[in-house]
Protein backbone atom coordinates (compact mmCIF):
# COMPACT_ATOMS: atom_id res chain seq x y z
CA UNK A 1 0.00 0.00 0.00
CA UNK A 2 1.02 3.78 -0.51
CA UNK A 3 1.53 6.11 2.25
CA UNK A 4 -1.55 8.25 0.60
CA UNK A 5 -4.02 5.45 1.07
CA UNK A 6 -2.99 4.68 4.18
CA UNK A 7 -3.27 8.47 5.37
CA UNK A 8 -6.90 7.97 3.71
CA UNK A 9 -8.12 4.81 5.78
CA UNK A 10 -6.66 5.80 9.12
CA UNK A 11 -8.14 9.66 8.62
CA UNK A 12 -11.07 7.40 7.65
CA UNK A 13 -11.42 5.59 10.64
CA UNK A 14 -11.08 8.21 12.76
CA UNK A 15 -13.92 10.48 11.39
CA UNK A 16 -16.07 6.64 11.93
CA UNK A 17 -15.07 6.52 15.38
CA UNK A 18 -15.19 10.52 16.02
CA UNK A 19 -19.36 10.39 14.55
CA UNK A 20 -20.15 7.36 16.65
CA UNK A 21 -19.14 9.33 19.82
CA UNK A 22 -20.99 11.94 18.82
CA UNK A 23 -23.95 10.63 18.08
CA UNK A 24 -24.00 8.41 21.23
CA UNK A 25 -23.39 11.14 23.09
CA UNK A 26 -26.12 13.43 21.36
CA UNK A 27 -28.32 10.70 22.12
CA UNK A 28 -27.27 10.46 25.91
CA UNK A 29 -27.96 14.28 26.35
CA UNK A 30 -31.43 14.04 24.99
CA UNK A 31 -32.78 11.72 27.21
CA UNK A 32 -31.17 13.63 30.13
CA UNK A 33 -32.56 16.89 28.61
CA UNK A 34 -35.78 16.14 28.84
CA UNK A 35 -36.34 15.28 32.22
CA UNK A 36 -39.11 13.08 32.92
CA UNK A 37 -40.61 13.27 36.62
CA UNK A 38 -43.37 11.49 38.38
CA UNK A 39 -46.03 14.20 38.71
CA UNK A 40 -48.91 13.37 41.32
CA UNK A 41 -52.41 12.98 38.65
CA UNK A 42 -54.77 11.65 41.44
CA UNK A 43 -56.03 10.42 44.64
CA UNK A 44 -57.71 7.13 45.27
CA UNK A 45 -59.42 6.05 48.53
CA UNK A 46 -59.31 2.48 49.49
CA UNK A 47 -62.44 1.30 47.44
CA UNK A 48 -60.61 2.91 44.32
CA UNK A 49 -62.59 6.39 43.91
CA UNK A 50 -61.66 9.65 43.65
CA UNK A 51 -62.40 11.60 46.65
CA UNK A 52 -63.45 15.09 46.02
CA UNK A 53 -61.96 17.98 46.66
CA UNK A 54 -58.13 16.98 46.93
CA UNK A 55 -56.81 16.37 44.03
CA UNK A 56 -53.91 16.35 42.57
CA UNK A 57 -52.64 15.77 45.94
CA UNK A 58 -53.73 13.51 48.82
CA UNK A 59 -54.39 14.33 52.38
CA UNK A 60 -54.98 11.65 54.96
CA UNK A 61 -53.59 8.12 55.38
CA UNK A 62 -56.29 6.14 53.77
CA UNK A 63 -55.27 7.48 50.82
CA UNK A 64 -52.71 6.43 47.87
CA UNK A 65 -51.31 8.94 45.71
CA UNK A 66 -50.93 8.18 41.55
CA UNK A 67 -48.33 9.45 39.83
CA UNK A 68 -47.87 10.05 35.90
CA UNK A 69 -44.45 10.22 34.38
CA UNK A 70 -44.35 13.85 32.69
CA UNK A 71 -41.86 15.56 30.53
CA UNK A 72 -41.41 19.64 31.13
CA UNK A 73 -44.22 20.72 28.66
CA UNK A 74 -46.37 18.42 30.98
CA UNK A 75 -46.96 15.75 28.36
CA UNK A 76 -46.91 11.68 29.57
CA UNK A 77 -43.71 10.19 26.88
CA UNK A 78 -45.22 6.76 25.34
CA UNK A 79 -43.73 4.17 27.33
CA UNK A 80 -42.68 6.29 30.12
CA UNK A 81 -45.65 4.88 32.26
CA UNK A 82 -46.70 1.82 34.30
């Protein structure tokens, strides 16, 4: 082989390796970015109904709080729930 194809392949190579770290990395950032939290949606009593007047947030131990996994703008991701 010449020294000019070799200079090609190995400059090559690198560019392949430098584009694969920076789209992993893009990748990696985005999910970060967005920050999905559990926001409380509900409360539930123990026979499974809504009791009025304290929502989204439960007050009182006979009550269990549900949560929705939200992005920033508010919206549930697909597949980010249970």
């Amino acid at each position: 082989m010449t020294r000019k194809l070799t200079t090609k392949r190995i400059g090559a190579a690198v560019a392949a390796a430098a584009a694969a770290c920076a789209l992993g990395l893009g990748t990696a950032g985005t999910a970060v970015a967005g920050g999905i939290n559990p926001v409380p949606v509900s409360c539930t009593n123990e026979g499974g109904n809504e009791p009025g007047g304290q929502q989204p947030e439960c007050k009182g131990k006979a009550h269990t709080q549900e949560t929705e996994n939200q992005n920033k703008p508010g919206h549930a991701p697909p597949g980010q729930n249970k």
